[in-house]
Protein backbone atom coordinates (compact mmCIF):
# COMPACT_ATOMS: atom_id res chain seq x y z
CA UNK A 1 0.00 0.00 0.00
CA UNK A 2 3.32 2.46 -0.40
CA UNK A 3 2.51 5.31 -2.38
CA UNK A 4 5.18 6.43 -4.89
CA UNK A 5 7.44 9.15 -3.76
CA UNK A 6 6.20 12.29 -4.32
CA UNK A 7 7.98 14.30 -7.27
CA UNK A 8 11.19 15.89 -6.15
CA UNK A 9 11.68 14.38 -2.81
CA UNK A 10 14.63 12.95 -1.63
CA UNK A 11 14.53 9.20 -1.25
CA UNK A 12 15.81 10.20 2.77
CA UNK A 13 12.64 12.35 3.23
CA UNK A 14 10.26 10.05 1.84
CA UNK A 15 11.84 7.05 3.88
CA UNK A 16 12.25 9.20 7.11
CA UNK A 17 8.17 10.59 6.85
CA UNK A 18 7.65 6.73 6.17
CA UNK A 19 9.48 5.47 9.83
CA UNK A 20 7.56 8.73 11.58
CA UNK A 21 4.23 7.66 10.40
CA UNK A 22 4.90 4.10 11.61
CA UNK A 23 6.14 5.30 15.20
CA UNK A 24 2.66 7.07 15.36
CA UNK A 25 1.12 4.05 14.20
CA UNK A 26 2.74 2.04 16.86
CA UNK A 27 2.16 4.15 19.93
CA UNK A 28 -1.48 4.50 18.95
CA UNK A 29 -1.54 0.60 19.39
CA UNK A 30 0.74 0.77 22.64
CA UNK A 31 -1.93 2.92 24.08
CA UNK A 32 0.36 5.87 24.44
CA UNK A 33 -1.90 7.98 22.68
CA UNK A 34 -3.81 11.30 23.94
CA UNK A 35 -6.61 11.88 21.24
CA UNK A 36 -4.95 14.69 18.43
CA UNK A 37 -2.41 15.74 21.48
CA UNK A 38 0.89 14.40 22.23
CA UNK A 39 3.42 14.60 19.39
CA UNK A 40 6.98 12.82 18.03
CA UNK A 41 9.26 14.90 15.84
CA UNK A 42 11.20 13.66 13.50
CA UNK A 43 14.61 15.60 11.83
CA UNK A 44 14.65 15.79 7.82
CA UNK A 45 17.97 13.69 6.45
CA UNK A 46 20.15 16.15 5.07
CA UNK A 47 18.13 19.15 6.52
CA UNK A 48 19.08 19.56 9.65
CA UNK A 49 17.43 23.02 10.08
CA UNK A 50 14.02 20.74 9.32
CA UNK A 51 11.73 18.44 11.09
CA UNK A 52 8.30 16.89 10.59
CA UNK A 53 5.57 16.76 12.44
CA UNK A 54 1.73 15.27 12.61
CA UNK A 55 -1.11 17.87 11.58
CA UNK A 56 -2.99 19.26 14.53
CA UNK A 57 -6.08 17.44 14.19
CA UNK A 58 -5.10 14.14 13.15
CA UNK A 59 -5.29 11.06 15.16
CA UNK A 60 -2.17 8.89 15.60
CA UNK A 61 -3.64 6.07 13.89
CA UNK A 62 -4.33 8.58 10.92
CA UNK A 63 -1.04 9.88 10.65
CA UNK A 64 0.62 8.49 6.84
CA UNK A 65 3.92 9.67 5.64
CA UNK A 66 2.43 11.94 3.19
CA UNK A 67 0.14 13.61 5.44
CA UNK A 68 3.32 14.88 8.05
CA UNK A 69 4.27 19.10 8.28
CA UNK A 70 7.58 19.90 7.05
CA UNK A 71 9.14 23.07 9.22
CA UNK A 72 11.90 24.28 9.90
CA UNK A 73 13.26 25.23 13.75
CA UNK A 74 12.02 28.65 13.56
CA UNK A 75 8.44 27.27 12.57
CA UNK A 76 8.34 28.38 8.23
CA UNK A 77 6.48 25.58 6.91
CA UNK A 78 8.53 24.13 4.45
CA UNK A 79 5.67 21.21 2.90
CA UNK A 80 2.27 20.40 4.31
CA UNK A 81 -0.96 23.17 4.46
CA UNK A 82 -2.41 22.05 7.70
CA UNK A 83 -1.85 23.69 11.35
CA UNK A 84 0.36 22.22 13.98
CA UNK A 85 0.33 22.53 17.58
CA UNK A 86 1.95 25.31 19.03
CA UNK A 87 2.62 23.41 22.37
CA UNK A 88 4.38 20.18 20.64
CA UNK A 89 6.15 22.81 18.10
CA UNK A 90 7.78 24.63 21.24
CA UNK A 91 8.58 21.32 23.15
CA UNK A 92 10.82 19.42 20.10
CA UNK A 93 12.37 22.50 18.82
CA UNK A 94 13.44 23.25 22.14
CA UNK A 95 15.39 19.67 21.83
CA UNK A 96 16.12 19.85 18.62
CA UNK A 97 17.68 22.91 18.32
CA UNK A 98 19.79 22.72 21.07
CA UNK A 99 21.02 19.06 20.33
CA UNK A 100 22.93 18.58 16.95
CA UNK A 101 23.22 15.39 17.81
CA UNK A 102 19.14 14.40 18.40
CA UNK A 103 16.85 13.63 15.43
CA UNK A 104 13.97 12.34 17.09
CA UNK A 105 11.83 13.69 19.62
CA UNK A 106 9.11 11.92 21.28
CA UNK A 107 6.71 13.58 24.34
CA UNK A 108 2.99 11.25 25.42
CA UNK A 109 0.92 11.81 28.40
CA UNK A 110 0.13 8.19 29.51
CA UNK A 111 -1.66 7.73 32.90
CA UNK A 112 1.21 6.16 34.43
CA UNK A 113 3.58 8.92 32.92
CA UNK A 114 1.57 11.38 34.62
CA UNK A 115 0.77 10.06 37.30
CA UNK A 116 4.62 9.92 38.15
CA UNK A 117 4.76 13.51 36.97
CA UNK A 118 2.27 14.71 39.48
CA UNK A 119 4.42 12.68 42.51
CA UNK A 120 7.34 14.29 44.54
CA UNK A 121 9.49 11.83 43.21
CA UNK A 122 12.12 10.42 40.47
CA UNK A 123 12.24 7.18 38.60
CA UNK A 124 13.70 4.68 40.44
CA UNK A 125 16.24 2.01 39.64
CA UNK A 126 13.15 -1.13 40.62
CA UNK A 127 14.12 -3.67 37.35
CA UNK A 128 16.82 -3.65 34.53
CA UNK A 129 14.87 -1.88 32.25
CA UNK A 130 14.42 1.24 34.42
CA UNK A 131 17.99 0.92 34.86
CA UNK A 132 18.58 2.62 32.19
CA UNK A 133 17.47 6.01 33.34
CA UNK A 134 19.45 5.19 36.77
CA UNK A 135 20.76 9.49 36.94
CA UNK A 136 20.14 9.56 33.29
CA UNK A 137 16.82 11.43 33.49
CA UNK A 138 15.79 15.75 33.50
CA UNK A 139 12.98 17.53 34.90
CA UNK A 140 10.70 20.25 34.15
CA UNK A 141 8.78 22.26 36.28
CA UNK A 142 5.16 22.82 34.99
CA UNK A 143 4.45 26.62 34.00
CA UNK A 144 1.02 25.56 31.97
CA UNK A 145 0.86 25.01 28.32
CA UNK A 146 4.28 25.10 26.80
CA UNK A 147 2.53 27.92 24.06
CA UNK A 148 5.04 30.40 24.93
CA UNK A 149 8.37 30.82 23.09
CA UNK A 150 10.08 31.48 26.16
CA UNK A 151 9.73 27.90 27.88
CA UNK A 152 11.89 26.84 24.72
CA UNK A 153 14.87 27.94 26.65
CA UNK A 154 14.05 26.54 29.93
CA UNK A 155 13.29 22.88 28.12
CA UNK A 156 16.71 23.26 26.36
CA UNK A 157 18.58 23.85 29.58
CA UNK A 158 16.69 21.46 31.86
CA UNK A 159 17.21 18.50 29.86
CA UNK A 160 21.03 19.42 29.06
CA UNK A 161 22.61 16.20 27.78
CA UNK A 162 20.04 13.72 28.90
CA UNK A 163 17.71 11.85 26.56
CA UNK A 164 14.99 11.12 29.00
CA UNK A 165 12.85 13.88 30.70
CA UNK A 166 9.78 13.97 33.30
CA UNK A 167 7.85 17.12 32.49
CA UNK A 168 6.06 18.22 35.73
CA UNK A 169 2.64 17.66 36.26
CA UNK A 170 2.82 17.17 32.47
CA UNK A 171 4.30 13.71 30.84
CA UNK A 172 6.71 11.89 29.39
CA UNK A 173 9.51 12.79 26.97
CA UNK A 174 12.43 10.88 25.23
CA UNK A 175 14.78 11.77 22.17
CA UNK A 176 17.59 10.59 20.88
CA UNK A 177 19.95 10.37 17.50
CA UNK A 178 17.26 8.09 15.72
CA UNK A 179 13.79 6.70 16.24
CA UNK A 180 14.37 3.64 17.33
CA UNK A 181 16.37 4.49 19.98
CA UNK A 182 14.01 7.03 20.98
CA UNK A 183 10.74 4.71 20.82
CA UNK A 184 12.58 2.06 23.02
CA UNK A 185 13.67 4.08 25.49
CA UNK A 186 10.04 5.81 25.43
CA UNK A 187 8.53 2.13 26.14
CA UNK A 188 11.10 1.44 28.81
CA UNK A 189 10.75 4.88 30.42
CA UNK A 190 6.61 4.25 30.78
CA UNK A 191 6.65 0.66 31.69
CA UNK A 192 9.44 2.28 34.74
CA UNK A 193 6.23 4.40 35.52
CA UNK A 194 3.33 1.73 35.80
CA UNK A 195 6.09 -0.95 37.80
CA UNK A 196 6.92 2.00 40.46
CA UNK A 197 3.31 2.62 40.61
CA UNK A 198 2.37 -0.59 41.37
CA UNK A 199 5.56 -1.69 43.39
CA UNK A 200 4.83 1.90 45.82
CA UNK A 201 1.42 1.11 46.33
CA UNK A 202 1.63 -2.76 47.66
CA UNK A 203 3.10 -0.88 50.37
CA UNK A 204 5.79 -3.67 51.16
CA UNK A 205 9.49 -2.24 51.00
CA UNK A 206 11.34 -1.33 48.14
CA UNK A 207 14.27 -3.58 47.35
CA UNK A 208 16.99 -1.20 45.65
CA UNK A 209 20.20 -2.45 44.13
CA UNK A 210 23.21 -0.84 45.41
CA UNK A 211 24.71 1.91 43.40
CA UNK A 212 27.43 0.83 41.97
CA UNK A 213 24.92 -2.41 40.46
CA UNK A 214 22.81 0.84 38.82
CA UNK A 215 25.07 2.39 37.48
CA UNK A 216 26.59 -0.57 35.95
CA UNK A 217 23.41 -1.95 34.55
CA UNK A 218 22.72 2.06 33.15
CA UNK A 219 26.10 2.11 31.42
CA UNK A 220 25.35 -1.10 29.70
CA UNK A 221 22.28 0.07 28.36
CA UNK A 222 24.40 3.01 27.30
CA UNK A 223 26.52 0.63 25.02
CA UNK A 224 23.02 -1.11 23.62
CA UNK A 225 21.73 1.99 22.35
CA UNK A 226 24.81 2.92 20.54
CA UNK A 227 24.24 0.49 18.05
CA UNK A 228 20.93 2.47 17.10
CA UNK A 229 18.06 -0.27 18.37
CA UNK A 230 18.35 -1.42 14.58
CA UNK A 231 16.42 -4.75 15.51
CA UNK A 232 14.03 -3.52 17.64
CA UNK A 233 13.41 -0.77 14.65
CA UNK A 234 13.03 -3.48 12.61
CA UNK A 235 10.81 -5.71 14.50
CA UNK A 236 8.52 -2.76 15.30
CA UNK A 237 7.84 -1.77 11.65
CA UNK A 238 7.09 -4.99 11.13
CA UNK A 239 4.58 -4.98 13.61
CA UNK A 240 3.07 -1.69 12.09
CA UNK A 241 2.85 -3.04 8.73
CA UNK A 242 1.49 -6.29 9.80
CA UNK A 243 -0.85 -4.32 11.60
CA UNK A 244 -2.22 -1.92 9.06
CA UNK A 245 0.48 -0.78 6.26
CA UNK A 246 -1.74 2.14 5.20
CA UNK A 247 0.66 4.72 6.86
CA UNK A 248 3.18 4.19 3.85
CA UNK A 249 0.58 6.51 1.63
């Protein structure tokens, strides 16, 4: 069901808006979805003053590759007729233009994400997945709907060099150099959320590894995403074309 390419773009584009379409695809069937709201970014190959991103009033599950906004950081739309939101335009190009080295942006408001939001608390090192974000996570103070050009520079600075961010009484938000990387590490980050949920209220004790155990476990997570999540990319595309391949169009 893969349309053709439309006339004069690059192969990269098309292939890029293809991957994007399928990551919206695939968190609408993870359940990570927020009706039109919630948003992942994606950097244009080759264009790194670019980025695409859903229409404002489409669904996840009707997101295609054809149907994404092409802008650039300072918000020019450079393909695409339809409005995007001002909110999800101010959180990614607040990552994105501060880090070079990010091409994918990716910010949900699942219960469990905000549920942990709206807790005096951090994620906690409970099972080797949320291991990963063992002192490897940012937060951001809530100061309401992120509408206002301004909060761009506080997003930028609060999540320095970290890939993984809590926004305050908020959500969720994970980016890194490519989307597969950044979809795993959103899964992991959520499933952290429900598990310390449901671990704090059994009310038994927490069982904590030492330190030096977290930190070990986070750096070797650290070595698995340098080699880009390329099977789990693959795997999950496979899923979202098994699944329903119109977002290809």
């Amino acid at each position: 069901m893969q349309h053709a390419k439309p006339t004069g773009m690059a192969d990269a584009e098309w292939a890029a808006r293809i991957d994007l379409a399928a990551a919206h695809r695939l968190a609408d069937m993870f359940g990570w979805t927020n009706l039109v709201y919630n948003h992942i970014t994606l950097r244009v190959p080759g264009q790194d003053n670019c980025f695409l991103l859903k229409p404002n009033d489409e669904l996840f599950n009707e997101v295609t590759a054809s149907s994404l906004v092409k802008l650039d950081l300072d918000g020019k739309v450079q393909d695409g007729a339809r409005q995007v939101n001002v909110a999800g335009f101010n959180i990614h190009t607040a990552v994105l233009g501060a880090r070079p080295e990010i091409n994918c942006s990716i910010h949900v408001h699942t219960k469990a994400g905000m549920a942990i939001s709206a807790l005096d608390t951090e994620i906690l090192p409970l099972t080797q997945g949320s291991m990963r974000f063992y002192k490897r996570v940012a937060y951001h103070d809530y100061y309401g709907i992120s509408d206002k050009d301004a909060e761009r520079v506080q997003i930028a600075a609060d999540i320095g060099t970290k890939k993984a961010m809590i926004l305050r009484n908020h959500g969720l938000l994970t980016c890194a150099p490519n989307i597969g990387e950044a979809m795993m590490s959103m899964k992991y980050l959520i499933d952290s959320c429900e598990v310390q949920l449901v671990a704090q209220a059994s009310g038994a004790p927490l069982r904590l590894p030492p330190p030096d155990i977290c930190e070990l476990a986070a750096k070797q997570w650290d070595v698995h995403d340098t080699r880009g999540n390329v099977a789990e990319w693959a795997a999950l595309m496979r899923m979202a074309e098994a699944f329903d391949p119109s977002f290809k169009r």
